[in-house]
PDB file of N, CA and C in Angstrom:
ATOM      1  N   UNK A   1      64.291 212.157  84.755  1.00  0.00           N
ATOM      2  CA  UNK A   1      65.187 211.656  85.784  1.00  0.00           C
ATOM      3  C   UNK A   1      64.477 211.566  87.127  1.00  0.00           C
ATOM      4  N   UNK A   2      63.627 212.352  87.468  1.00  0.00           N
ATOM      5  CA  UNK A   2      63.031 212.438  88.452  1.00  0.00           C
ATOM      6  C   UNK A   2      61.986 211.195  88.616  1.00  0.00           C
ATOM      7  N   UNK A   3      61.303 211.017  87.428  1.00  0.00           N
ATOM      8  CA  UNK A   3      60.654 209.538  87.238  1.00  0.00           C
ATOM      9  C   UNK A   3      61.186 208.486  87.459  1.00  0.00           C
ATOM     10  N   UNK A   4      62.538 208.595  86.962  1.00  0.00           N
ATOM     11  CA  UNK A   4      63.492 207.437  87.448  1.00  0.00           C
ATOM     12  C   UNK A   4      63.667 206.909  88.825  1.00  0.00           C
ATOM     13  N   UNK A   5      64.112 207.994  89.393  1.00  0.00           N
ATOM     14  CA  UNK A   5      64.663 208.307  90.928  1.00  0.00           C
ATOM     15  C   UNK A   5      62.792 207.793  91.968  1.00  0.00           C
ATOM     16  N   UNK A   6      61.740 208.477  91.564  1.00  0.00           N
ATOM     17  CA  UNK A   6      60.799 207.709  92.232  1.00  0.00           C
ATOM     18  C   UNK A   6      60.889 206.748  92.042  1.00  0.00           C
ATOM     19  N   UNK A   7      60.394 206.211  91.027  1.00  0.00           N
ATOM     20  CA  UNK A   7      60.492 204.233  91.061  1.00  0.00           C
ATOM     21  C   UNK A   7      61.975 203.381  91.770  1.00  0.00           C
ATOM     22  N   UNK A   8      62.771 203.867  91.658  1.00  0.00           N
ATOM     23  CA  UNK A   8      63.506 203.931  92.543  1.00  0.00           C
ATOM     24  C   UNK A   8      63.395 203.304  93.856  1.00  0.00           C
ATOM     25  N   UNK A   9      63.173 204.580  94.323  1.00  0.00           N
ATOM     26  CA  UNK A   9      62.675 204.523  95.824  1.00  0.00           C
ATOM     27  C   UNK A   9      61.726 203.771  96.283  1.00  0.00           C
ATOM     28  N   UNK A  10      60.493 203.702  95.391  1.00  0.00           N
ATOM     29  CA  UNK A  10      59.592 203.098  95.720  1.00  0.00           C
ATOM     30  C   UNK A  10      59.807 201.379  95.372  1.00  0.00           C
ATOM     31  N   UNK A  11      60.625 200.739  94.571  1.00  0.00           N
ATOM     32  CA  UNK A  11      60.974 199.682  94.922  1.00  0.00           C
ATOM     33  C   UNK A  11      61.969 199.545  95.951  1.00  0.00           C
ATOM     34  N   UNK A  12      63.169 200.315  96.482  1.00  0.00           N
ATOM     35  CA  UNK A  12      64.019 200.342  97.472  1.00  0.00           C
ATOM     36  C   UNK A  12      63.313 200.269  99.084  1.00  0.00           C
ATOM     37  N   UNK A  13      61.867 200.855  98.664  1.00  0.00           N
ATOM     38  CA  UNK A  13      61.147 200.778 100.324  1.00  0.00           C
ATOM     39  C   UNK A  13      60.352 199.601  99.738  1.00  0.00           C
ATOM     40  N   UNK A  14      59.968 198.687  98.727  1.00  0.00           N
ATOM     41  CA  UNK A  14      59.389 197.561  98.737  1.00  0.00           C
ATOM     42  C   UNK A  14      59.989 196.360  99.375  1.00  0.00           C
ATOM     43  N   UNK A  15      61.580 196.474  98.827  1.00  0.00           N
ATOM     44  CA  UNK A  15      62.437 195.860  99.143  1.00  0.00           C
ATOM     45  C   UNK A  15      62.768 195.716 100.568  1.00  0.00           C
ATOM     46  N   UNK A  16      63.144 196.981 101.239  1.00  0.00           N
ATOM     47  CA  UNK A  16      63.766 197.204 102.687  1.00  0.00           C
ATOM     48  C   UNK A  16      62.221 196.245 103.208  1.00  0.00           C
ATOM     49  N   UNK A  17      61.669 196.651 102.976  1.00  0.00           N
ATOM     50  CA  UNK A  17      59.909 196.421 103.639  1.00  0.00           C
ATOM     51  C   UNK A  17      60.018 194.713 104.005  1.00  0.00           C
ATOM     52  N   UNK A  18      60.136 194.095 102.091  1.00  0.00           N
ATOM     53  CA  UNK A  18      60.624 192.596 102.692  1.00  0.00           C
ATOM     54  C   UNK A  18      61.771 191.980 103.490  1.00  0.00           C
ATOM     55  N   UNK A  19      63.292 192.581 103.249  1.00  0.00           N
ATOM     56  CA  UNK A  19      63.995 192.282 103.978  1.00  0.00           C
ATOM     57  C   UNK A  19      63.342 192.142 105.695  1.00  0.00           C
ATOM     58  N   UNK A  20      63.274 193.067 105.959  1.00  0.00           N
ATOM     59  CA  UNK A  20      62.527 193.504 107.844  1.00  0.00           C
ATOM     60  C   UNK A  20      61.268 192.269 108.209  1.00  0.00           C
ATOM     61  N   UNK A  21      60.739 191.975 106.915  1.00  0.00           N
ATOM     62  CA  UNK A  21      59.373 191.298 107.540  1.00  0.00           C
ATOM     63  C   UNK A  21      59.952 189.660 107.450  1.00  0.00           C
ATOM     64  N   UNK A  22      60.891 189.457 106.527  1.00  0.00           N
ATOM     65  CA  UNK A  22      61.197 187.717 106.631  1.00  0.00           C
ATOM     66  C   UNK A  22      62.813 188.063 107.670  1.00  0.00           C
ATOM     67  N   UNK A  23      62.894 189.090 108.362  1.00  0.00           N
ATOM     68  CA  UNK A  23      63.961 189.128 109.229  1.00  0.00           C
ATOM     69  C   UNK A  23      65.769 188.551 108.589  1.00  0.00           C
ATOM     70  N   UNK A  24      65.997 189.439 107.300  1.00  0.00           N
ATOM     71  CA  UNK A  24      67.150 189.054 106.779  1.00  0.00           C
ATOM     72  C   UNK A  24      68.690 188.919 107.723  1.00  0.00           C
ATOM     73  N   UNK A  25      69.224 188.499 107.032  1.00  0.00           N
ATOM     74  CA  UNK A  25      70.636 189.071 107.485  1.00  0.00           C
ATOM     75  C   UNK A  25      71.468 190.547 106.972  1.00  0.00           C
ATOM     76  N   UNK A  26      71.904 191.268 107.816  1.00  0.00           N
ATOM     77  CA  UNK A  26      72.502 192.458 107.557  1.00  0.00           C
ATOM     78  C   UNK A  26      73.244 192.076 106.135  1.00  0.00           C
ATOM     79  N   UNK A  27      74.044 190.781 105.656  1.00  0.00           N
ATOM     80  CA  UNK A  27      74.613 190.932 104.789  1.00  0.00           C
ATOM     81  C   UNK A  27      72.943 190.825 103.632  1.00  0.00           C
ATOM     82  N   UNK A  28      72.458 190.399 103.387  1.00  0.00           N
ATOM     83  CA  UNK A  28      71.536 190.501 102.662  1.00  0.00           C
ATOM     84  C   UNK A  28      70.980 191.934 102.573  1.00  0.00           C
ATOM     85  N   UNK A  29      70.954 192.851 103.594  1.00  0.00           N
ATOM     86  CA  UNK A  29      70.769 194.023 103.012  1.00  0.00           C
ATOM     87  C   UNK A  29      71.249 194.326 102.372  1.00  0.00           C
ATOM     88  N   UNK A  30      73.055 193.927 102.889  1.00  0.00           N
ATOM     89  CA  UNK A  30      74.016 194.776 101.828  1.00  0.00           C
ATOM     90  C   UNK A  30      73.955 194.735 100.015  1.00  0.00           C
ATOM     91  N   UNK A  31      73.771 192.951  99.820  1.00  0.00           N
ATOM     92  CA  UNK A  31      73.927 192.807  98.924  1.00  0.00           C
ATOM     93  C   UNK A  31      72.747 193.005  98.385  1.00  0.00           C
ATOM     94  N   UNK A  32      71.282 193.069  98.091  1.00  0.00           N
ATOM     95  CA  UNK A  32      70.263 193.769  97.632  1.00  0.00           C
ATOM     96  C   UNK A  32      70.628 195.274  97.405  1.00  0.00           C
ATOM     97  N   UNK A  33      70.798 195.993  98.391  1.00  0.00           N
ATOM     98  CA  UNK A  33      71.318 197.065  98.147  1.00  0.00           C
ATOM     99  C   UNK A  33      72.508 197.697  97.564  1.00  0.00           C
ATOM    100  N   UNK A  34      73.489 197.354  97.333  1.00  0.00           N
ATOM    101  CA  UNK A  34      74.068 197.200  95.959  1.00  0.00           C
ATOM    102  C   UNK A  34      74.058 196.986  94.832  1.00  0.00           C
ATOM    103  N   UNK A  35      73.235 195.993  94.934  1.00  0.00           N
ATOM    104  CA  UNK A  35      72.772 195.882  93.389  1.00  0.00           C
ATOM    105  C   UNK A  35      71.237 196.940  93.333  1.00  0.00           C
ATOM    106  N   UNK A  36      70.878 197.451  93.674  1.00  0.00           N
ATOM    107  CA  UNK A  36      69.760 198.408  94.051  1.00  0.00           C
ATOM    108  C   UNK A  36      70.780 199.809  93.061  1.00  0.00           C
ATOM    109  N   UNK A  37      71.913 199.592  93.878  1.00  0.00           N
ATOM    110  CA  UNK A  37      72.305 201.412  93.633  1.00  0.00           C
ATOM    111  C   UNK A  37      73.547 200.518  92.375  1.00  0.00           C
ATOM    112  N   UNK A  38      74.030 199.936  92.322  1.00  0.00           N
ATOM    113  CA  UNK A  38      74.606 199.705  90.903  1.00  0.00           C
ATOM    114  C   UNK A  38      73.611 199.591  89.883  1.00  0.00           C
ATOM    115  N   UNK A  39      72.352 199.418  89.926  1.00  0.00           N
ATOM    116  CA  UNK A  39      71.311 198.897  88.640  1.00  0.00           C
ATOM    117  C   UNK A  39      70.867 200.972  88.410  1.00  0.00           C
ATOM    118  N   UNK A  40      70.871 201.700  89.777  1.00  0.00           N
ATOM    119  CA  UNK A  40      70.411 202.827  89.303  1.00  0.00           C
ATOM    120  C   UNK A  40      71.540 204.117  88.740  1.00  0.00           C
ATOM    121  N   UNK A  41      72.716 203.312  89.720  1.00  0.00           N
ATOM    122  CA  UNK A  41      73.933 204.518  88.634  1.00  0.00           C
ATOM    123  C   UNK A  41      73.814 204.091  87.451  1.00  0.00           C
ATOM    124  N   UNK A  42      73.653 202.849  87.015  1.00  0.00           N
ATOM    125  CA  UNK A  42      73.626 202.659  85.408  1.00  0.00           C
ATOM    126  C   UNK A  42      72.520 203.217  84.185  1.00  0.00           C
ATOM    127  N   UNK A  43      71.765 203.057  85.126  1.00  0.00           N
ATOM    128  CA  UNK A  43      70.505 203.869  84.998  1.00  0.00           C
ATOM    129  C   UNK A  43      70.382 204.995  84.433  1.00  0.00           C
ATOM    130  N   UNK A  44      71.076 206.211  85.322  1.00  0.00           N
ATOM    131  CA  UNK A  44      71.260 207.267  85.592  1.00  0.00           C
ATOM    132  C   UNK A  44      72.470 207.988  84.399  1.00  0.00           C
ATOM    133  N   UNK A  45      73.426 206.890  84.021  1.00  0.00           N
ATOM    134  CA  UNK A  45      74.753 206.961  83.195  1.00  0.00           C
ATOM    135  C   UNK A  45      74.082 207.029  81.940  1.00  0.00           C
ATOM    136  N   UNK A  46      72.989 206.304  81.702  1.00  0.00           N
ATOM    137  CA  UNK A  46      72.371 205.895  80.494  1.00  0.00           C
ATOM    138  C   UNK A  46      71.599 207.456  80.112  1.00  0.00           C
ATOM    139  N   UNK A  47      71.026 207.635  80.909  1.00  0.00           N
ATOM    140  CA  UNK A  47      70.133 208.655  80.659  1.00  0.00           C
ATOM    141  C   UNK A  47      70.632 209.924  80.807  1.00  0.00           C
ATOM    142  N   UNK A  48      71.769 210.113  81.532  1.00  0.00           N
ATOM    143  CA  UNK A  48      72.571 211.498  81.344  1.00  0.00           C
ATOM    144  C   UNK A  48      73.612 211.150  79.980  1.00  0.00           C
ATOM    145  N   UNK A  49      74.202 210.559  79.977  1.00  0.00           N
ATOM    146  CA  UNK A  49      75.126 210.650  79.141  1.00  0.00           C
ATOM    147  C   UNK A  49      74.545 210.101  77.692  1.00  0.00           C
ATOM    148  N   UNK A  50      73.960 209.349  77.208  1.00  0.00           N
ATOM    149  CA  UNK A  50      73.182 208.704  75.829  1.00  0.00           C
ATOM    150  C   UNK A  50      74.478 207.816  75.423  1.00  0.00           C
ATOM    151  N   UNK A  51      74.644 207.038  76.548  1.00  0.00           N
ATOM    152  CA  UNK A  51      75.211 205.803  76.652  1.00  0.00           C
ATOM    153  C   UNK A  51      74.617 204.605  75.502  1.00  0.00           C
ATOM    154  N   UNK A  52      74.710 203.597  75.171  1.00  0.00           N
ATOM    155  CA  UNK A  52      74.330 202.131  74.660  1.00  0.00           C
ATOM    156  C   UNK A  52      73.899 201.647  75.482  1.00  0.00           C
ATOM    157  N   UNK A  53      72.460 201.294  75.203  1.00  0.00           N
ATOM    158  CA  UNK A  53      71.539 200.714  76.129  1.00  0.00           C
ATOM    159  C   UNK A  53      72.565 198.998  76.194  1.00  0.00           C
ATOM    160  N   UNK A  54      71.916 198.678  77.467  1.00  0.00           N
ATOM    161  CA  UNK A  54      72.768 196.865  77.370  1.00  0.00           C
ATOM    162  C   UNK A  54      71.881 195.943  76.511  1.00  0.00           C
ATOM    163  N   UNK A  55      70.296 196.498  75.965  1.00  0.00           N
ATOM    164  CA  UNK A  55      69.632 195.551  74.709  1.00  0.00           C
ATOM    165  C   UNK A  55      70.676 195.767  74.055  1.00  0.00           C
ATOM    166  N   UNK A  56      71.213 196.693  72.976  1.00  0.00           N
ATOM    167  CA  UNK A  56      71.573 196.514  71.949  1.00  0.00           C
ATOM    168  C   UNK A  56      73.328 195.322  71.876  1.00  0.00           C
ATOM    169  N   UNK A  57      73.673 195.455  73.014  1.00  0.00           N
ATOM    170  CA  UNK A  57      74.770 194.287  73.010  1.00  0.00           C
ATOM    171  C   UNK A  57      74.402 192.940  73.002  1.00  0.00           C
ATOM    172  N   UNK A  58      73.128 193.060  74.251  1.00  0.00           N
ATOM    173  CA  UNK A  58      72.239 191.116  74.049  1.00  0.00           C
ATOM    174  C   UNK A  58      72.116 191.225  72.890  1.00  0.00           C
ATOM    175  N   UNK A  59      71.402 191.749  72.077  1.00  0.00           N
ATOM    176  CA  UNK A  59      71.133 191.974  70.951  1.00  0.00           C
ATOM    177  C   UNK A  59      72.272 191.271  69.445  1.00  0.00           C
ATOM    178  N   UNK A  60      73.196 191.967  69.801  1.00  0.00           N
ATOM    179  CA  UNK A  60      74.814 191.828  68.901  1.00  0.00           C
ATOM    180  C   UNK A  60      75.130 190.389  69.621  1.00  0.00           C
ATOM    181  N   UNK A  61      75.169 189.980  70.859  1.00  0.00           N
ATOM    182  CA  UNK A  61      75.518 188.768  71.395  1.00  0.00           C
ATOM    183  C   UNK A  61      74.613 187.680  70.430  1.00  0.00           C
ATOM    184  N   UNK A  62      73.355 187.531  70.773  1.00  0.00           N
ATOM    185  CA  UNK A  62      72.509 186.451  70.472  1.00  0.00           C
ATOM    186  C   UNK A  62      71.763 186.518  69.020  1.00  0.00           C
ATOM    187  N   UNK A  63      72.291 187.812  68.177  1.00  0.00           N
ATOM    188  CA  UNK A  63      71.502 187.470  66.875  1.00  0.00           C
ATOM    189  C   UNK A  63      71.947 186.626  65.663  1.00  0.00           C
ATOM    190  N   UNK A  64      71.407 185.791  66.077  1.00  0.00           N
ATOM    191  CA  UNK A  64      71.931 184.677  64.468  1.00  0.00           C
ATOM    192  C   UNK A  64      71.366 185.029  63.206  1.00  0.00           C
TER     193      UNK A  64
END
């Protein structure tokens, strides 16, 4: 989990890094950053709880 949580961060300061340098709009933070922390609670749900990964539904969706 802790592996998780670095990479994390370290794309979250890649990210903030570009927002600041092409001078975004505040709503563009927002919405990067939401999907930032919705992609890592899911993350996090997966790996605490031994949830169904979302392959195995693409998976059930698209196998002919």
């Amino acid at each position: 989990m802790i592996g998780i949580t670095i990479v994390f961060v370290a794309i979250a300061g890649y990210e903030l890094q570009f927002l600041i340098r092409h001078r975004r709009k505040p709503r563009t933070f927002w919405i990067a950053g939401s999907f930032l922390a919705a992609a890592y609670l899911y993350i996090m749900a997966i790996h605490a709880y031994d949830l169904p990964s979302v392959n195995r539904i693409i998976e059930y969706v698209f196998n002919f």
